[in-house]
PDB file of N, CA and C in Angstrom:
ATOM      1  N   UNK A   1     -33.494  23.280 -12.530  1.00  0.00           N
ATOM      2  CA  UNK A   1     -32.651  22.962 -13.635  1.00  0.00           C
ATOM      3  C   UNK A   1     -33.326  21.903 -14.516  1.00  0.00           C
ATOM      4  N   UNK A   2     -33.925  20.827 -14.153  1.00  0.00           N
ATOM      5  CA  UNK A   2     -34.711  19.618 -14.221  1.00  0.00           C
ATOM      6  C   UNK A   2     -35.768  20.492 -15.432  1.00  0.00           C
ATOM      7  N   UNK A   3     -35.939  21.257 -14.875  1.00  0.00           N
ATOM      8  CA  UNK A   3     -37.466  22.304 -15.712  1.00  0.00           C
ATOM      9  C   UNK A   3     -37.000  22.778 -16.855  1.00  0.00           C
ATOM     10  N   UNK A   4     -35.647  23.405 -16.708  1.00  0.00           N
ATOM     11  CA  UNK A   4     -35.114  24.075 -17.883  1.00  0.00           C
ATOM     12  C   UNK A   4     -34.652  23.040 -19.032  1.00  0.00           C
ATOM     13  N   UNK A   5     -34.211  22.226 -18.871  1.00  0.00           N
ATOM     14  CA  UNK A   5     -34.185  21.092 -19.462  1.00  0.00           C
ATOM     15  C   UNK A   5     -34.756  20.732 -20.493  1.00  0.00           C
ATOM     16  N   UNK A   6     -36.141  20.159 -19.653  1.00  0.00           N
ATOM     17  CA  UNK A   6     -37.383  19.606 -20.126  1.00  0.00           C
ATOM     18  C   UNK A   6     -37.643  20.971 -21.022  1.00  0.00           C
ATOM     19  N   UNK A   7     -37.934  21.900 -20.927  1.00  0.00           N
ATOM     20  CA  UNK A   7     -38.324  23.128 -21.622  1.00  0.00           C
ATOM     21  C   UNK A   7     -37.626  23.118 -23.164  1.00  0.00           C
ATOM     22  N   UNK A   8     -36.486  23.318 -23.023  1.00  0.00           N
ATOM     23  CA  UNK A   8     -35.207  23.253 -23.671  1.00  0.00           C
ATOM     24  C   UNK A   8     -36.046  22.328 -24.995  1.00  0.00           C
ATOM     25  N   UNK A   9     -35.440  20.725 -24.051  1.00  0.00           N
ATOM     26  CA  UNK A   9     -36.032  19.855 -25.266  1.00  0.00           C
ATOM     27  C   UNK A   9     -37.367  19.861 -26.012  1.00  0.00           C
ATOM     28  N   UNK A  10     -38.301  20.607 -25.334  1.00  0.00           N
ATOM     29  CA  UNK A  10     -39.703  20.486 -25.385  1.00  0.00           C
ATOM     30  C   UNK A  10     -39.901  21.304 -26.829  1.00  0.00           C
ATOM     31  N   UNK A  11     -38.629  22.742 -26.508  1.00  0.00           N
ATOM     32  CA  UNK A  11     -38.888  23.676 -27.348  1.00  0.00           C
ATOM     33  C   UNK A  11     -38.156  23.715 -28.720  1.00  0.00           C
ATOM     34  N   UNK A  12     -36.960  22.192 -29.123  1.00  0.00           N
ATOM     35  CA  UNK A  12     -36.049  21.904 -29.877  1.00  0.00           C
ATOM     36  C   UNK A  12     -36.355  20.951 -30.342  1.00  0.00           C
ATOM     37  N   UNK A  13     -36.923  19.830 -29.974  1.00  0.00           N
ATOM     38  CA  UNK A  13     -37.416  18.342 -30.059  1.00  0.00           C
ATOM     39  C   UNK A  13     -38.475  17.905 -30.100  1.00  0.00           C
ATOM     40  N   UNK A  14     -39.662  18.508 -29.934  1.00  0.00           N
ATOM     41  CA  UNK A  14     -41.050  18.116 -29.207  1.00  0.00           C
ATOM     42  C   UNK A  14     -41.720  17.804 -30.954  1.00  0.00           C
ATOM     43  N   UNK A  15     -42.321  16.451 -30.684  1.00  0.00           N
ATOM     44  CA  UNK A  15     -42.459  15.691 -32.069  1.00  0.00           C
ATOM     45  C   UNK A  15     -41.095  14.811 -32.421  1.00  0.00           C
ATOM     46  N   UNK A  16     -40.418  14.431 -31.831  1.00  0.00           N
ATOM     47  CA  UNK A  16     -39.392  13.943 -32.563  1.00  0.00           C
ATOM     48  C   UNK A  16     -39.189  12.198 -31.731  1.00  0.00           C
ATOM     49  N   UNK A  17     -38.828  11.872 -32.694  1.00  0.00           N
ATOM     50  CA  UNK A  17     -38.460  10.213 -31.911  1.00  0.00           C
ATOM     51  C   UNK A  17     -37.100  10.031 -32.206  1.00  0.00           C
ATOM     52  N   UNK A  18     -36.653   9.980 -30.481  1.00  0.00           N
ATOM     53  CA  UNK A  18     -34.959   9.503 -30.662  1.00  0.00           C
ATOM     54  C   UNK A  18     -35.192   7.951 -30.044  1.00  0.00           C
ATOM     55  N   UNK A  19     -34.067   7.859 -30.995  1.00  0.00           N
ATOM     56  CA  UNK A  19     -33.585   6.269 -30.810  1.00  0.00           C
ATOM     57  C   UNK A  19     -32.416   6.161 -30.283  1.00  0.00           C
ATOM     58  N   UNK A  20     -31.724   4.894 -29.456  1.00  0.00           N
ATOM     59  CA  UNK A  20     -30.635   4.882 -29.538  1.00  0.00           C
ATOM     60  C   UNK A  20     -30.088   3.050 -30.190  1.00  0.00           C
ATOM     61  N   UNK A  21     -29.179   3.045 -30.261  1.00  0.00           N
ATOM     62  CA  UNK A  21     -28.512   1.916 -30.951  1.00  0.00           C
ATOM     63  C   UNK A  21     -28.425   0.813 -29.885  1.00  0.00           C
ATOM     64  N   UNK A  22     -28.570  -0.399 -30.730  1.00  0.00           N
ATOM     65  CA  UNK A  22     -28.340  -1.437 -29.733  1.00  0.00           C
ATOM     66  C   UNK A  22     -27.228  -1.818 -29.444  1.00  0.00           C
ATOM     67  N   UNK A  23     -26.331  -1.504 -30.103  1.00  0.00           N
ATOM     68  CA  UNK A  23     -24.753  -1.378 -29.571  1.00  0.00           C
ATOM     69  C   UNK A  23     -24.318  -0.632 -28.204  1.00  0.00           C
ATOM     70  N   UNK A  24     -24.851   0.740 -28.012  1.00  0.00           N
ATOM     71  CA  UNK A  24     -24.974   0.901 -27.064  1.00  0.00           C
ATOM     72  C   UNK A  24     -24.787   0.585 -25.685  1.00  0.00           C
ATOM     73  N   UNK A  25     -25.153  -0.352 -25.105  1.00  0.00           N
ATOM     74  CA  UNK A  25     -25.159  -1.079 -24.102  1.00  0.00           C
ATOM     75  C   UNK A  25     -23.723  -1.858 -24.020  1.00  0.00           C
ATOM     76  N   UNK A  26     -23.733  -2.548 -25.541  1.00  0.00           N
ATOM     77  CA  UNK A  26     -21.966  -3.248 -25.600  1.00  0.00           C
ATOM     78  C   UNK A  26     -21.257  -2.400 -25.483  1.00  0.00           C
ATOM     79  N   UNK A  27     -20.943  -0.923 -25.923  1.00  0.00           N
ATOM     80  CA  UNK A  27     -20.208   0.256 -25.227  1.00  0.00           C
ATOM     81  C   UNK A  27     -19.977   0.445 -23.946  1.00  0.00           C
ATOM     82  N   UNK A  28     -20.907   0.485 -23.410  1.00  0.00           N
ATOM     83  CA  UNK A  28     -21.303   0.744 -22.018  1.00  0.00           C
ATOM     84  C   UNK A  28     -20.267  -0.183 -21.088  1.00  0.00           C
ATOM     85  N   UNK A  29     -20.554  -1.215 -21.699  1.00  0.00           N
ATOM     86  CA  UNK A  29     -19.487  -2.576 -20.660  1.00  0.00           C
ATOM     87  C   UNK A  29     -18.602  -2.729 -21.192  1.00  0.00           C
ATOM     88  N   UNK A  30     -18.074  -2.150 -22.197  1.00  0.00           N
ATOM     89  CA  UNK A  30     -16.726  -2.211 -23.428  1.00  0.00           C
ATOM     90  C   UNK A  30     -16.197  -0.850 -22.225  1.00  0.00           C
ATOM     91  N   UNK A  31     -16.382   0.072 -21.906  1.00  0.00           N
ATOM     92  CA  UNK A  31     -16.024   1.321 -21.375  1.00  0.00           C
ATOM     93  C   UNK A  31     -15.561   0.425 -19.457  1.00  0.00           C
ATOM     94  N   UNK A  32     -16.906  -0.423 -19.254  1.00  0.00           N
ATOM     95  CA  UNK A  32     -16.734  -0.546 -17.725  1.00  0.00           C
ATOM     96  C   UNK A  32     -15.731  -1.493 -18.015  1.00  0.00           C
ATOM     97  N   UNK A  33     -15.484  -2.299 -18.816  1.00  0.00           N
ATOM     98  CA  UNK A  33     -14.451  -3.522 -18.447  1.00  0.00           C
ATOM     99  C   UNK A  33     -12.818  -2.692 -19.072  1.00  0.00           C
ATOM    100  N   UNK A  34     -12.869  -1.857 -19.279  1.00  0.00           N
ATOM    101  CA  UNK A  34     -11.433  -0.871 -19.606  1.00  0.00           C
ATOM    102  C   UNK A  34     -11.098  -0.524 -17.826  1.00  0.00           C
ATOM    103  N   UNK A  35     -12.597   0.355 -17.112  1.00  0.00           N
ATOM    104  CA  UNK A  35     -11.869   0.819 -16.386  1.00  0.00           C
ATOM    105  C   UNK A  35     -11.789  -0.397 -14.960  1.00  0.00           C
ATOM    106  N   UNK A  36     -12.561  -1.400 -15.264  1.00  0.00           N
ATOM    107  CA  UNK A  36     -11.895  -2.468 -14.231  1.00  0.00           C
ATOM    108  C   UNK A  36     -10.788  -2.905 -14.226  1.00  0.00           C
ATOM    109  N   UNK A  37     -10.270  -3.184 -15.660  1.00  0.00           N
ATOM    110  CA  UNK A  37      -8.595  -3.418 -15.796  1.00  0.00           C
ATOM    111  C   UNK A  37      -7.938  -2.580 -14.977  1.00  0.00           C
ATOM    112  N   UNK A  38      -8.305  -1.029 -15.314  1.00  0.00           N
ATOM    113  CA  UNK A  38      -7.396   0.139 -14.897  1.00  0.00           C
ATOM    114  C   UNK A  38      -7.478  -0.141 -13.140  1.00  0.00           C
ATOM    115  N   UNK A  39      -8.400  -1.108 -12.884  1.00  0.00           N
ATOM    116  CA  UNK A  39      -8.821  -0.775 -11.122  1.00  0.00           C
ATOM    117  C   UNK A  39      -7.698  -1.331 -10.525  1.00  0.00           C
ATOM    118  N   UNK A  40      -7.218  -1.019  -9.626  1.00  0.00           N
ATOM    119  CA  UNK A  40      -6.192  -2.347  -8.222  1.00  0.00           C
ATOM    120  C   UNK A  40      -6.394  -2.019  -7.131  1.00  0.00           C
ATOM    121  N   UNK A  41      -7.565  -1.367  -6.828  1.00  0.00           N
ATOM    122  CA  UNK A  41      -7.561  -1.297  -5.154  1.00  0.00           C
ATOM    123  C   UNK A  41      -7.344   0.282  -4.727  1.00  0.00           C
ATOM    124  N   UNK A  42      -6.202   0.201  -4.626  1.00  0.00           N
ATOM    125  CA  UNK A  42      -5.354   1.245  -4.028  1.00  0.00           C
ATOM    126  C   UNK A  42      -5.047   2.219  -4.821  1.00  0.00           C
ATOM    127  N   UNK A  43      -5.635   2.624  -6.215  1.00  0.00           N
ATOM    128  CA  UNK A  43      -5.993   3.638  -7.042  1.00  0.00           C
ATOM    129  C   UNK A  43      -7.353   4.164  -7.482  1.00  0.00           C
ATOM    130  N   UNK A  44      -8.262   3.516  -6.165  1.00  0.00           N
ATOM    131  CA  UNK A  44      -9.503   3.929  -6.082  1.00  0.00           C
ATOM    132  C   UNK A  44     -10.047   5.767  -6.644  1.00  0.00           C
ATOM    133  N   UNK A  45      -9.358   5.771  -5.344  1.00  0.00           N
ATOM    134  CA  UNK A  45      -9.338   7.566  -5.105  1.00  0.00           C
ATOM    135  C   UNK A  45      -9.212   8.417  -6.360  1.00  0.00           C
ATOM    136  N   UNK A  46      -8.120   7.861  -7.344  1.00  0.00           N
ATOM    137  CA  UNK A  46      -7.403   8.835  -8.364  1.00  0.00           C
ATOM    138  C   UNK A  46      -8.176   8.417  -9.622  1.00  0.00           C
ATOM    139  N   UNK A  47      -8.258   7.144  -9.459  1.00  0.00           N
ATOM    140  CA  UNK A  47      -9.366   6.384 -10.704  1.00  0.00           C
ATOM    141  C   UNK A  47     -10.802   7.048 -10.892  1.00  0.00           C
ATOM    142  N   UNK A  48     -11.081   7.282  -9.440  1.00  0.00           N
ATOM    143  CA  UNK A  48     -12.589   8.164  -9.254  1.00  0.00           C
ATOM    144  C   UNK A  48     -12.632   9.541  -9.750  1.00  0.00           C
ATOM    145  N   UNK A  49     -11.466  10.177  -9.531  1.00  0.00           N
ATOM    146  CA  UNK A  49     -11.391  11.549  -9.800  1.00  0.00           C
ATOM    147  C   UNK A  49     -11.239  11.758 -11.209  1.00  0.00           C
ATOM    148  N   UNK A  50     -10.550  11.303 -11.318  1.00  0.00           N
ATOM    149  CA  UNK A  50      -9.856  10.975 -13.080  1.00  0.00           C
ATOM    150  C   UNK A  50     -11.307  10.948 -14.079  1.00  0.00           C
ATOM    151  N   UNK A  51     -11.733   9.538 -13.427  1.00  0.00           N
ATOM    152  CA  UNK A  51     -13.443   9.837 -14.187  1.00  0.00           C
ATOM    153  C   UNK A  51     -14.349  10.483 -14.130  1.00  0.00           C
ATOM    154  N   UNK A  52     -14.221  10.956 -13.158  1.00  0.00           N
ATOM    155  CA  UNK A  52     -15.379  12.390 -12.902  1.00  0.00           C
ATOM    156  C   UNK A  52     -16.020  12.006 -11.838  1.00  0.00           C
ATOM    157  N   UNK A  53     -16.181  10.562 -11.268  1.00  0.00           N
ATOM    158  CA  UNK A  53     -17.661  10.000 -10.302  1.00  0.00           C
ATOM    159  C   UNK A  53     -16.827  10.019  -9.266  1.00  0.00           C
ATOM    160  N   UNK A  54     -17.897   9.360  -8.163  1.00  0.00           N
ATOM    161  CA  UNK A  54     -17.743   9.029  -6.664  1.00  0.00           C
ATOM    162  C   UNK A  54     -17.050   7.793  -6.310  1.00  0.00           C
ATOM    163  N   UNK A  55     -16.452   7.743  -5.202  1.00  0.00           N
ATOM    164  CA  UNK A  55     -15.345   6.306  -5.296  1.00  0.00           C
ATOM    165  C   UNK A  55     -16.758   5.449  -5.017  1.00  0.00           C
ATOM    166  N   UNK A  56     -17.750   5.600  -4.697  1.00  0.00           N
ATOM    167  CA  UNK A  56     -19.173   5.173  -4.300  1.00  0.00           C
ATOM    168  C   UNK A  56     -19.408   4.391  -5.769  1.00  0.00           C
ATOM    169  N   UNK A  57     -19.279   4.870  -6.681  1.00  0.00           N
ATOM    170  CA  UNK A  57     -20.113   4.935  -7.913  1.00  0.00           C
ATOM    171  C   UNK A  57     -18.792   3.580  -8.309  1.00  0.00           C
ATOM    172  N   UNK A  58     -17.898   4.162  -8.279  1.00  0.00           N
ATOM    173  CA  UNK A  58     -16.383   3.352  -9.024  1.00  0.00           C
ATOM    174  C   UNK A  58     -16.857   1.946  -8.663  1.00  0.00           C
ATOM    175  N   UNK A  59     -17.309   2.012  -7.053  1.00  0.00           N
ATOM    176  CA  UNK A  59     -16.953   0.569  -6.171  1.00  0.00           C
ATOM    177  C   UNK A  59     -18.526  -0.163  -7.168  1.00  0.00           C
ATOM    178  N   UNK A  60     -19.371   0.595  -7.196  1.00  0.00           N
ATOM    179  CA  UNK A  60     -20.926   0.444  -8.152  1.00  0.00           C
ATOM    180  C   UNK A  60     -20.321  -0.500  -9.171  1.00  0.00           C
ATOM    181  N   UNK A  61     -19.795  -0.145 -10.281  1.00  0.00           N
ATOM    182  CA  UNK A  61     -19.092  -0.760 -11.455  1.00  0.00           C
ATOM    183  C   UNK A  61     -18.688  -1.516 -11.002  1.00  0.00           C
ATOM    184  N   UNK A  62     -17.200  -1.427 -10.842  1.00  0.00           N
ATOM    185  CA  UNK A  62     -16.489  -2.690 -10.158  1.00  0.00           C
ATOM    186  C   UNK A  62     -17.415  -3.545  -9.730  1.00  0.00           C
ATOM    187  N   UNK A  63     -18.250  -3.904  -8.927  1.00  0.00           N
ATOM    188  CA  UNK A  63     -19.141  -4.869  -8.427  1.00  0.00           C
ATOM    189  C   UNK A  63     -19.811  -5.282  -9.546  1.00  0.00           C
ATOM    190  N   UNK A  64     -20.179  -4.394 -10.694  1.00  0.00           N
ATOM    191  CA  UNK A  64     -21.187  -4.743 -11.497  1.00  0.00           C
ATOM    192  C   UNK A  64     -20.497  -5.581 -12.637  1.00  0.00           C
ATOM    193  N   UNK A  65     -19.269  -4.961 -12.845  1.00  0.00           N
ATOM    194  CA  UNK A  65     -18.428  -6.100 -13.633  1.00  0.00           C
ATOM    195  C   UNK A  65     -17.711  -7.419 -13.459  1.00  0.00           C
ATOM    196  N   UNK A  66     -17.686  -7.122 -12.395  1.00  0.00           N
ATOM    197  CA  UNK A  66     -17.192  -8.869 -11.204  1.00  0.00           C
ATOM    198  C   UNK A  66     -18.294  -9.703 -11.482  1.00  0.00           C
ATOM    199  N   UNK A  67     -19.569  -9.236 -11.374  1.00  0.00           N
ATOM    200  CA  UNK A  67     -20.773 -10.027 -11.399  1.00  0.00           C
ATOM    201  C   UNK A  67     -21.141 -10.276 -12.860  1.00  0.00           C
ATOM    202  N   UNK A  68     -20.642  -9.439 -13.881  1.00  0.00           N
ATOM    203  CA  UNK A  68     -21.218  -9.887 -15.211  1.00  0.00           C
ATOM    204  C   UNK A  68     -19.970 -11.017 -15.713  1.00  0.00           C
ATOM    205  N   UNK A  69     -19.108 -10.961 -15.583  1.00  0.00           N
ATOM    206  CA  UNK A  69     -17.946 -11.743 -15.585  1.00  0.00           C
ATOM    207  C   UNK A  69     -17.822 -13.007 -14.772  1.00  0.00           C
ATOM    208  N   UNK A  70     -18.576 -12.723 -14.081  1.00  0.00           N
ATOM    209  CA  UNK A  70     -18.815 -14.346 -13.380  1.00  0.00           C
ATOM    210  C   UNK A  70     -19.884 -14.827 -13.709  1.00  0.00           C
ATOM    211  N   UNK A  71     -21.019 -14.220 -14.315  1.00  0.00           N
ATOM    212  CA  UNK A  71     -22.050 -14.741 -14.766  1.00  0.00           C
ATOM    213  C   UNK A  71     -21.900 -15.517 -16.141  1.00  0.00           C
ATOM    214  N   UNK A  72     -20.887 -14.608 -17.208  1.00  0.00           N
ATOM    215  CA  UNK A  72     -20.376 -14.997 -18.299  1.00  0.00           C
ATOM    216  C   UNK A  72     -19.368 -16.033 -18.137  1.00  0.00           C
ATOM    217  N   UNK A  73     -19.028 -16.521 -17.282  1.00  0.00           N
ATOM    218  CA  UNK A  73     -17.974 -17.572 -17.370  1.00  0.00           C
ATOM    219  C   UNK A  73     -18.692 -18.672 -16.588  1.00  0.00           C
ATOM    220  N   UNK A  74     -19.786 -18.208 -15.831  1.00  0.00           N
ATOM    221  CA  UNK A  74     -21.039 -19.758 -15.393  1.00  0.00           C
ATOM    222  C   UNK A  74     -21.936 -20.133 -16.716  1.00  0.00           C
ATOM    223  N   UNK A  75     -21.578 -19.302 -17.767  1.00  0.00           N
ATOM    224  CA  UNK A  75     -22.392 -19.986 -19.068  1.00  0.00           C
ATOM    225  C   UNK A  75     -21.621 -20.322 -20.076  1.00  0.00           C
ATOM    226  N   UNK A  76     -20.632 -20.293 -19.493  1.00  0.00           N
ATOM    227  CA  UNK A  76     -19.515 -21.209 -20.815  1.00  0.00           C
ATOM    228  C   UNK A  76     -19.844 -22.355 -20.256  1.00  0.00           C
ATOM    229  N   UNK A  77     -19.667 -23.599 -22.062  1.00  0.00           N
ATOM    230  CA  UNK A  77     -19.768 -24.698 -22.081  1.00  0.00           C
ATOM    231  C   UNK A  77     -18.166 -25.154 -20.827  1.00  0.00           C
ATOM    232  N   UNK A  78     -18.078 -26.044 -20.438  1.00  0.00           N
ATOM    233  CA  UNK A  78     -16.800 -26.901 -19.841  1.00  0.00           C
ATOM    234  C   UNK A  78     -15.812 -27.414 -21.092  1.00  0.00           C
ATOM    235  N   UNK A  79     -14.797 -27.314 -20.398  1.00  0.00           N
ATOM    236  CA  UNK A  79     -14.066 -28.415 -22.083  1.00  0.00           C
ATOM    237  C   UNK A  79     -14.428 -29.582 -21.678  1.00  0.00           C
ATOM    238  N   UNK A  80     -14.198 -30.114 -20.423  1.00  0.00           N
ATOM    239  CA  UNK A  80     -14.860 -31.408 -20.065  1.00  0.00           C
ATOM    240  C   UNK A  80     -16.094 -32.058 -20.654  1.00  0.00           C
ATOM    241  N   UNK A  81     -17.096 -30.950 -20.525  1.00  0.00           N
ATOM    242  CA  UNK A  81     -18.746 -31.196 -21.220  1.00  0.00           C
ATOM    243  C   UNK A  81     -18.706 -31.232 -22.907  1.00  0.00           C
ATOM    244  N   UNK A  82     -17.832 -30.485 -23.515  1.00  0.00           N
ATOM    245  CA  UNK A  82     -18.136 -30.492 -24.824  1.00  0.00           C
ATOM    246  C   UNK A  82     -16.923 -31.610 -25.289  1.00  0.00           C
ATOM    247  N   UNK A  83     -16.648 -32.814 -24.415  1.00  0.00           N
ATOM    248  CA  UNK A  83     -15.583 -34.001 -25.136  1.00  0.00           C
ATOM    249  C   UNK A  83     -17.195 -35.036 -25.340  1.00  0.00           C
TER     250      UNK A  83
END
């Protein structure tokens, strides 16, 4: 399938330069921090299905947004620090 693919594009695209946007990426975590809201645990299962992925993949995110969210709130100034 991998082959047909590559073929595909080779035979539609070949010479061409795609770009994508640097927004992009802010989508990306604009999309994951929607469905962390949507998360509580115990709607793993239906949350997974619903999106199409693996509760594997769900628990992936979730972890990945806990960690960008705690990273983003270890680089806020303090109100303490900015008196």
């Amino acid at each position: 399938m991998a082959n047909a693919i590559a073929d595909h594009l080779a035979d539609y695209w070949s010479g061409q330069t795609i770009t994508f946007p640097k927004e992009y990426q802010r989508r990306l975590s604009k999309r994951d921090v929607e469905i962390y809201e949507r998360y509580n645990g115990p709607n793993r299962a239906e949350l997974a299905r619903e999106l199409g992925i693996s509760e594997r993949s769900l628990y992936k995110l979730i972890a990945r947004v806990r960690r960008r969210l705690k990273d983003q709130a270890a680089n806020r100034p303090q109100l303490f620090e900015m008196i």
